[in-house]
C-alpha atoms as a PDB file:
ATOM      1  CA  UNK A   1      12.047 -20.848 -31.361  1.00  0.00           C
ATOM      2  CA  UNK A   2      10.973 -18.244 -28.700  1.00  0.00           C
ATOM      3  CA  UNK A   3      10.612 -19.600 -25.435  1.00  0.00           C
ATOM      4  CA  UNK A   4       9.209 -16.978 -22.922  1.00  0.00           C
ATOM      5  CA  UNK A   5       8.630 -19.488 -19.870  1.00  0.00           C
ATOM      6  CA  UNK A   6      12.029 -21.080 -18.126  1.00  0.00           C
ATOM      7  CA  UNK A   7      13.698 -21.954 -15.038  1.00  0.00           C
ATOM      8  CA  UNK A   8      17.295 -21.570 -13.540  1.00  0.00           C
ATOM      9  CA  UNK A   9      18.900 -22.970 -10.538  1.00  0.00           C
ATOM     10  CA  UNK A  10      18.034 -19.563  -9.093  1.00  0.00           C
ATOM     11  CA  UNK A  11      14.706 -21.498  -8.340  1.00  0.00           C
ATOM     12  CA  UNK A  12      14.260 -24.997  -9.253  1.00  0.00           C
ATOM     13  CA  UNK A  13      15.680 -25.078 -12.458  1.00  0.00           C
ATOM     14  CA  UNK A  14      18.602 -27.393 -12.949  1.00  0.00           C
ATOM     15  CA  UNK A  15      20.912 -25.408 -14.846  1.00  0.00           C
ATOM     16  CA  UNK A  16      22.348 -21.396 -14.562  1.00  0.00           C
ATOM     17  CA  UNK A  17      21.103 -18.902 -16.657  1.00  0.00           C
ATOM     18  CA  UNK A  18      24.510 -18.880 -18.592  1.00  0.00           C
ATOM     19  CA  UNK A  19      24.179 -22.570 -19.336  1.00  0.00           C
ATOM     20  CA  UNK A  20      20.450 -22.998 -20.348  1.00  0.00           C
ATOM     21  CA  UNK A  21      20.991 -19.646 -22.708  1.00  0.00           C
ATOM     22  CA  UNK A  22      23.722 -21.636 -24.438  1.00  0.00           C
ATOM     23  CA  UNK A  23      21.724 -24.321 -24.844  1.00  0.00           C
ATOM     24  CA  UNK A  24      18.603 -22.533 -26.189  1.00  0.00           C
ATOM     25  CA  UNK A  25      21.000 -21.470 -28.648  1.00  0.00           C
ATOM     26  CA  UNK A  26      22.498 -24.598 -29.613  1.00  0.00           C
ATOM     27  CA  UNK A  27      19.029 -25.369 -30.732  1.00  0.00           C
ATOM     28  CA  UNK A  28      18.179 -22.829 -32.611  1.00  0.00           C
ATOM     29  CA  UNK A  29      16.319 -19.828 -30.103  1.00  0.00           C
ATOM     30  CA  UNK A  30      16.335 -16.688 -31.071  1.00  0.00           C
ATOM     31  CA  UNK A  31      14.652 -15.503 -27.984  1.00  0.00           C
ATOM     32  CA  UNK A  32      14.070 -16.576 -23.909  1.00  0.00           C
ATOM     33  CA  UNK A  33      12.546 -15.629 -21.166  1.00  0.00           C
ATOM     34  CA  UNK A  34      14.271 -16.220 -17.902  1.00  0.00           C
ATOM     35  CA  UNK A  35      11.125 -16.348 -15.347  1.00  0.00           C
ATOM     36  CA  UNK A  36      12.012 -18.003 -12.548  1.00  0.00           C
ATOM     37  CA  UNK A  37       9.522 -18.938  -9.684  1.00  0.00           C
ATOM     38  CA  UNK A  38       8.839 -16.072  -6.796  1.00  0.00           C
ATOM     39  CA  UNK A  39       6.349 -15.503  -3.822  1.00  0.00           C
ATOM     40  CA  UNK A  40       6.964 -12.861  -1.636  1.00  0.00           C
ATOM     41  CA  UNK A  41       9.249 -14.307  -0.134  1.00  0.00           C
ATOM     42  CA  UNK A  42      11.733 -14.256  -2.525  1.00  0.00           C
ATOM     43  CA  UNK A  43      11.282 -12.002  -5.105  1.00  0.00           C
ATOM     44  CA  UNK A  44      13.696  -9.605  -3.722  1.00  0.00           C
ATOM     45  CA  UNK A  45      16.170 -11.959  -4.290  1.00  0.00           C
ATOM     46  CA  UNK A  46      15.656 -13.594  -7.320  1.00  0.00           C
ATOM     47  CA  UNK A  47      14.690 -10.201  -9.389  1.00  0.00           C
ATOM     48  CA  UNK A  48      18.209  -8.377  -9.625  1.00  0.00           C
ATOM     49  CA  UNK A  49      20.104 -11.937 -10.084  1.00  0.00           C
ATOM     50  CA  UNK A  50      17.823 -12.397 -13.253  1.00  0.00           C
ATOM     51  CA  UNK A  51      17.793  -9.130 -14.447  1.00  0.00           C
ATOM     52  CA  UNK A  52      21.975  -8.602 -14.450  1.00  0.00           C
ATOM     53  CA  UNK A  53      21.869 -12.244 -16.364  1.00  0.00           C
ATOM     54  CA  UNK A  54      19.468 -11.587 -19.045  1.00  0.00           C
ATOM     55  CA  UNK A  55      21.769  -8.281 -19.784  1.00  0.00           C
ATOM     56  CA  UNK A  56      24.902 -10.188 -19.720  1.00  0.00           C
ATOM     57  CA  UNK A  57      23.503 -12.805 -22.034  1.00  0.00           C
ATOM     58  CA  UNK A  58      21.807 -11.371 -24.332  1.00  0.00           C
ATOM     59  CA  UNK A  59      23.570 -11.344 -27.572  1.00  0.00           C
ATOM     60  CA  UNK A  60      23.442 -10.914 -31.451  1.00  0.00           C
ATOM     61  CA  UNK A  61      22.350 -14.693 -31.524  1.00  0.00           C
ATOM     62  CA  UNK A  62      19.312 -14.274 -29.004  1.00  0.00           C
ATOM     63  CA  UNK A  63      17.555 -11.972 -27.311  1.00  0.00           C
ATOM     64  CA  UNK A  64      17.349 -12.637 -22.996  1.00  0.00           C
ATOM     65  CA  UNK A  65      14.402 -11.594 -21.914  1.00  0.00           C
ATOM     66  CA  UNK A  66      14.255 -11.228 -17.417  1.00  0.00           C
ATOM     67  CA  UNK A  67      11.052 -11.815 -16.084  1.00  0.00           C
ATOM     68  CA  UNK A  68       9.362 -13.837 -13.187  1.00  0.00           C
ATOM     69  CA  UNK A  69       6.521 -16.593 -12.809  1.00  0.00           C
ATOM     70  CA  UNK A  70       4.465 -15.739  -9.757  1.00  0.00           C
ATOM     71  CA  UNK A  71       3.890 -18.745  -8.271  1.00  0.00           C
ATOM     72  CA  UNK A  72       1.095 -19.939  -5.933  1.00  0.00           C
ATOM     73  CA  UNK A  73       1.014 -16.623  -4.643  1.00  0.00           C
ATOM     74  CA  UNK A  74      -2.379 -15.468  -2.794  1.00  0.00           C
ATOM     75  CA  UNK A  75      -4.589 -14.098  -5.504  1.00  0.00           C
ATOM     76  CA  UNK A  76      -4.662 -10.855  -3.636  1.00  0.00           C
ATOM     77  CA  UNK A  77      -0.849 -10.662  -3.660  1.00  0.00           C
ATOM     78  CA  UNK A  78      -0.471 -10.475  -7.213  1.00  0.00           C
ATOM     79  CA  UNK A  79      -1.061  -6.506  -7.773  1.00  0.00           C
ATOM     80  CA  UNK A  80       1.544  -6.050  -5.767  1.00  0.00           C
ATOM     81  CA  UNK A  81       4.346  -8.261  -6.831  1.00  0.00           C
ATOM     82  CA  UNK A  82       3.884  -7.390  -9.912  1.00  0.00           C
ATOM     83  CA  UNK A  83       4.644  -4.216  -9.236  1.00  0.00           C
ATOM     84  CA  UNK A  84       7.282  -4.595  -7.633  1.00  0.00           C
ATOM     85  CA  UNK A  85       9.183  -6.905  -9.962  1.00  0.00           C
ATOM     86  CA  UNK A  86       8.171  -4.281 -13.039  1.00  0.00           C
ATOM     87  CA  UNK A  87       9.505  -1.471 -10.859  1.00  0.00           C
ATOM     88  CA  UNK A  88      12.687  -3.346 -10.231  1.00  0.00           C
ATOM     89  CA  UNK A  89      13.679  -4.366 -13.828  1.00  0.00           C
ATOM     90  CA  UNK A  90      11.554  -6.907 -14.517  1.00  0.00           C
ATOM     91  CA  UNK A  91       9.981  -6.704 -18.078  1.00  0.00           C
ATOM     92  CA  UNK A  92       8.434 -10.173 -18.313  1.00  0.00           C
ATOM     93  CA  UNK A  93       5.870 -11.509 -15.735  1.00  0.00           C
ATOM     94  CA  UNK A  94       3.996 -14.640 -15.993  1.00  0.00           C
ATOM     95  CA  UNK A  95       1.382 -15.829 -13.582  1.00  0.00           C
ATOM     96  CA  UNK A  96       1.578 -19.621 -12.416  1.00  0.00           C
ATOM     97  CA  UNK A  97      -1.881 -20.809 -14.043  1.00  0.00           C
ATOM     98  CA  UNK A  98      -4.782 -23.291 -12.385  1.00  0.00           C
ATOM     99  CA  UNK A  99      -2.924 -25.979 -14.257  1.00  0.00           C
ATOM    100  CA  UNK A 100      -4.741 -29.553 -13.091  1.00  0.00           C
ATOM    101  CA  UNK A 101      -2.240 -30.826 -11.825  1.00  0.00           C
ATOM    102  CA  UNK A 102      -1.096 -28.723  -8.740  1.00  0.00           C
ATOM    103  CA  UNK A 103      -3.738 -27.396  -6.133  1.00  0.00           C
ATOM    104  CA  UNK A 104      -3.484 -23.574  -7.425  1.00  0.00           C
ATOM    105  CA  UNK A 105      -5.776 -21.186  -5.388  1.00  0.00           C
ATOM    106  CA  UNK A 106      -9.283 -20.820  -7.331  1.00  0.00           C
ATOM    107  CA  UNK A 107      -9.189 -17.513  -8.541  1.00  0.00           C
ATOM    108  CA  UNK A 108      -5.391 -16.821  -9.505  1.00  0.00           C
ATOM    109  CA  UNK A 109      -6.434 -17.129 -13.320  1.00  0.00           C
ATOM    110  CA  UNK A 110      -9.022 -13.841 -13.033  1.00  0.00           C
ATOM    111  CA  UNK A 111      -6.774 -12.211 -10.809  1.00  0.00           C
ATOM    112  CA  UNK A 112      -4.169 -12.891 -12.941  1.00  0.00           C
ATOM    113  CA  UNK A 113      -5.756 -11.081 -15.499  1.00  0.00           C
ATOM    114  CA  UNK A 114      -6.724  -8.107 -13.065  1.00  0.00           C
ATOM    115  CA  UNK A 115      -3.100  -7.322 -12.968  1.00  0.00           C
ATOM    116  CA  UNK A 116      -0.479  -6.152 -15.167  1.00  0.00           C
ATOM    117  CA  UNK A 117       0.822  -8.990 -16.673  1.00  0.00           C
ATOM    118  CA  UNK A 118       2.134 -10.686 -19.903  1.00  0.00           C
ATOM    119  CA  UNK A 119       1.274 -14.246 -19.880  1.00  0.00           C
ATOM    120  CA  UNK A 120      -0.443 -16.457 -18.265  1.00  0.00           C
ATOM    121  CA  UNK A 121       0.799 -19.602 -17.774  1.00  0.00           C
ATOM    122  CA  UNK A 122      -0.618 -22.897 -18.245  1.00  0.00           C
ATOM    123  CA  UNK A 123      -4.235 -21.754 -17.333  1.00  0.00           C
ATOM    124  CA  UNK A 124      -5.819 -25.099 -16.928  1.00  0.00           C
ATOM    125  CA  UNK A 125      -9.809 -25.158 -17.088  1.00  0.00           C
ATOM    126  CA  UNK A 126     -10.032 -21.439 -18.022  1.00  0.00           C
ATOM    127  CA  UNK A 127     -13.237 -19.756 -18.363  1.00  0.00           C
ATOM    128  CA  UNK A 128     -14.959 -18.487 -21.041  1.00  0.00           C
ATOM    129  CA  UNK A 129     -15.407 -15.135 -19.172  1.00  0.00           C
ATOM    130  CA  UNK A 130     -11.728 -15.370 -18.322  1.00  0.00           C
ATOM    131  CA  UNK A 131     -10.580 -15.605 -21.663  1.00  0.00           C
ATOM    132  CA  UNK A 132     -12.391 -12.973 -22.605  1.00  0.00           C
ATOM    133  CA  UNK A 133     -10.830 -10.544 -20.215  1.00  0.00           C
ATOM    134  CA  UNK A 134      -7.501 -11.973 -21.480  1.00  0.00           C
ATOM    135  CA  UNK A 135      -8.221 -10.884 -25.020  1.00  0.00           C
ATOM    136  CA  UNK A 136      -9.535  -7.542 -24.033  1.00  0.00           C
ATOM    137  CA  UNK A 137      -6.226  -6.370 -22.045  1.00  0.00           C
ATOM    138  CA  UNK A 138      -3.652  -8.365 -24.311  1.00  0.00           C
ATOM    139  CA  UNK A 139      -2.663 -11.570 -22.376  1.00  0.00           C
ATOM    140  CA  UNK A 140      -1.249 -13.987 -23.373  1.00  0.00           C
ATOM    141  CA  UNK A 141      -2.347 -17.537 -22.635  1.00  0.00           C
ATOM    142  CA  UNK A 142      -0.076 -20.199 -22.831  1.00  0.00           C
ATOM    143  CA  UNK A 143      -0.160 -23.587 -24.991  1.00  0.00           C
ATOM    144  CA  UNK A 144       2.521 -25.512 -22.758  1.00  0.00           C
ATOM    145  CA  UNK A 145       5.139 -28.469 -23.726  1.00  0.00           C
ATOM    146  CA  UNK A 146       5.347 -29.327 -20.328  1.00  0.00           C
ATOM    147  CA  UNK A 147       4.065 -32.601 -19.150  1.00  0.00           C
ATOM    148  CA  UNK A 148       0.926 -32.476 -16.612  1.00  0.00           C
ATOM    149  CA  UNK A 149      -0.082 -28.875 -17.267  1.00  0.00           C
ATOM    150  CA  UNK A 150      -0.646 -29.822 -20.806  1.00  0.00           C
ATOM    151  CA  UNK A 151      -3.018 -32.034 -20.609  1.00  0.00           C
ATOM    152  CA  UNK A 152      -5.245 -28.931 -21.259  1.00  0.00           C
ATOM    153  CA  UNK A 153      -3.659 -27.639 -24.039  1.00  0.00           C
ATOM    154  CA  UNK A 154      -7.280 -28.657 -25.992  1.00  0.00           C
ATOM    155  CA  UNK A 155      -9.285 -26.687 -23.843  1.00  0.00           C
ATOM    156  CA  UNK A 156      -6.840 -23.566 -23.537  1.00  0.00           C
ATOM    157  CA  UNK A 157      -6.820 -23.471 -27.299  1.00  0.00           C
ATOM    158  CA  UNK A 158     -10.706 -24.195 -28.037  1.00  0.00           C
ATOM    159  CA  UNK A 159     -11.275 -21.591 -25.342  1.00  0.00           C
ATOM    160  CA  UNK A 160      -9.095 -18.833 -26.637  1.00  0.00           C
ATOM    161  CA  UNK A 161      -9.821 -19.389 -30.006  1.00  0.00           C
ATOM    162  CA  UNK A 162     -13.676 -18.532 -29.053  1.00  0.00           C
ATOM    163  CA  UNK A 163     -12.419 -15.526 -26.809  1.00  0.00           C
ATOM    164  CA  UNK A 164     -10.611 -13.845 -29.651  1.00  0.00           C
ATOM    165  CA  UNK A 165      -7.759 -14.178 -27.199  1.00  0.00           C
ATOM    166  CA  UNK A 166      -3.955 -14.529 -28.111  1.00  0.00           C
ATOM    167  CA  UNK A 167      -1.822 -17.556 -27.123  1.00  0.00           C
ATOM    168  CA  UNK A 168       1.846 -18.382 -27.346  1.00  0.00           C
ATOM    169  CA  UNK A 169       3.380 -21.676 -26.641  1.00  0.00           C
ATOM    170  CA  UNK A 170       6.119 -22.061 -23.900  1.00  0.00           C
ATOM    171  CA  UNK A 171       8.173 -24.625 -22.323  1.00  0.00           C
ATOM    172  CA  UNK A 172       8.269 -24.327 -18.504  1.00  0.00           C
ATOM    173  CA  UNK A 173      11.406 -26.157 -18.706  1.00  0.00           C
ATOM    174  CA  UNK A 174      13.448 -27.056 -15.807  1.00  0.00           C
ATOM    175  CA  UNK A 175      15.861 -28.974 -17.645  1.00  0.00           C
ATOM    176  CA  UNK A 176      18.218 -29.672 -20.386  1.00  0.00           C
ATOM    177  CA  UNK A 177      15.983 -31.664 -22.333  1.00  0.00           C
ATOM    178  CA  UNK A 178      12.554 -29.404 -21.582  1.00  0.00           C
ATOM    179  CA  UNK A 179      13.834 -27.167 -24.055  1.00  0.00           C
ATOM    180  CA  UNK A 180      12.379 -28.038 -27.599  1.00  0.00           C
ATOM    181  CA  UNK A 181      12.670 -27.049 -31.546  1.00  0.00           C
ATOM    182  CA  UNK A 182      10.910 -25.168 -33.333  1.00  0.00           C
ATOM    183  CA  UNK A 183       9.653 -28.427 -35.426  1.00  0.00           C
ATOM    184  CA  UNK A 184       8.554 -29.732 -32.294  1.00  0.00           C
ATOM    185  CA  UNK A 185       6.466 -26.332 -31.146  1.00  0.00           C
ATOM    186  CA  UNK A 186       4.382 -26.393 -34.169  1.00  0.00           C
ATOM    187  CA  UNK A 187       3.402 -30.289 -33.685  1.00  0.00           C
ATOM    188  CA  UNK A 188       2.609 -29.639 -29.565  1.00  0.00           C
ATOM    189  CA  UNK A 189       0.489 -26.769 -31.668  1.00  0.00           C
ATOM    190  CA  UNK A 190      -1.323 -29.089 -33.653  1.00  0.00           C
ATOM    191  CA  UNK A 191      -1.804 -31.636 -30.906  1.00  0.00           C
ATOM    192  CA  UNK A 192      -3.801 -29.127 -29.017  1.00  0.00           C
ATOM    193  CA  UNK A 193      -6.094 -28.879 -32.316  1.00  0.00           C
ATOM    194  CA  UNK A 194      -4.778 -26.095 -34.434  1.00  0.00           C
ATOM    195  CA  UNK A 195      -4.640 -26.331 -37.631  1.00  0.00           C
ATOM    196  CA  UNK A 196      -1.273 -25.308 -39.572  1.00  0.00           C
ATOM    197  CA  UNK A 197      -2.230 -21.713 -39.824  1.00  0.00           C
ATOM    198  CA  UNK A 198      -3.653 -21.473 -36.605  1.00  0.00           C
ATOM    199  CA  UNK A 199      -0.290 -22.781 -35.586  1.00  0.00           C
ATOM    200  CA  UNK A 200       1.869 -20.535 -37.459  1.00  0.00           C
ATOM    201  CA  UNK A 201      -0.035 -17.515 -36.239  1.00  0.00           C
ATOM    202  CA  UNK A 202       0.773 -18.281 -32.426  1.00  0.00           C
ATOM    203  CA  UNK A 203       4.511 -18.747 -33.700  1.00  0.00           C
ATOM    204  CA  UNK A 204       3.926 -14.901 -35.025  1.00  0.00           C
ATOM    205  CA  UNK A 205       2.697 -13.990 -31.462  1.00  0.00           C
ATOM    206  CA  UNK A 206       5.695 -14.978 -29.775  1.00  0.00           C
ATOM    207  CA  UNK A 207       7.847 -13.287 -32.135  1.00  0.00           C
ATOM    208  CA  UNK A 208       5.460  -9.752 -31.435  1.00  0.00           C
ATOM    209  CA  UNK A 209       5.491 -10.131 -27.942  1.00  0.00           C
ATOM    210  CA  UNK A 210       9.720 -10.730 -28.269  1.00  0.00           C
ATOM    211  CA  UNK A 211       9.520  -7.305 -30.035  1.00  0.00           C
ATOM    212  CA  UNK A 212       7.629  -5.146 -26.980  1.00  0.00           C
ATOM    213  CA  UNK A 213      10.735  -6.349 -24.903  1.00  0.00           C
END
């Protein structure tokens, strides 16, 4: 499993980076992406704590990826955070989708996709047009095992699939038992409406993008 969206206690994860790395790999991960939550308020903070973890835990047995999720920032903030947080050390940064289930500011998913980013997370009602931009720079959009925000894991998928646009499937976990197998991935996959091959090809993704970092 490669897991490129999760949480510490360094925002309002439940475990420390050390701990949830441990437990990816008790499960079988071969790579994670360590992306906790930042505004600008934070992000100063949070950036160097994540980026000395993911080189101190990053190991033969799995590969630690540091990165942030920018999260409910003002669409016009997002150039510059991310930025900063590439400037700073940061090779992974997610954008905090207009999931359904939290009152995201309309627009974050295009300017999202205005910016340099890798994913984007849990996009919720994405547009056509949207997805299309995603596909032409090489985003990512995210099939999610989280509960709420993937209760549009149909339309991300139908959506993307007609875009020509590349997804991956992530977590978000905050806890223990958000992280998942493999096994488990691939049937989250299929629940969204891929078939097998469809699937196994957004399996592949994840294990590209793992590559770039």
């Amino acid at each position: 499993m490669i897991d490129f969206h999760t949480h510490t206690l360094l925002s309002d994860g439940e475990l420390l980076p050390a701990e949830l790395v441990r437990r990816a790999v008790a499960i079988g991960y071969k790579g994670i992406g360590l992306a906790d939550h930042v505004d600008v308020s934070n992000i100063d903070f949070i950036v160097p704590r994540i980026v000395k973890a993911a080189k101190s835990l990053t190991s033969g047995k799995i590969k630690v990826v540091p990165g942030v999720e920018l999260t409910h920032v003002p669409p016009k903030d997002i150039p510059a955070l991310v930025k900063y947080a590439r400037y700073n050390g940061i090779k992974l940064v997610i954008v905090h989708g207009e999931t359904i289930v939290e009152p995201v500011i309309p627009g974050t998913n295009a300017a999202a996709l205005d910016a340099n980013i890798d994913i984007l997370a849990h996009p919720g009602l994405i547009t056509l047009k949207d997805a299309k931009k995603a596909a032409k720079k090489g985003i990512y959009l995210e099939i999610t095992a989280k509960k709420g925000h993937s209760l549009t894991n149909g339309h991300v998928a139908r959506t993307a699939c007609k875009a020509g646009a590349k997804l991956v499937i992530n977590t978000d976990s905050h806890a223990p038992d958000d992280l998942i197998t493999r096994e488990r991935a691939v049937s989250v996959l299929i629940g969204s409406g891929l078939d097998m091959l469809r699937a196994r090809s957004v399996l592949r993704n994840s294990e590209s993008l793992l590559r770039k970092f």
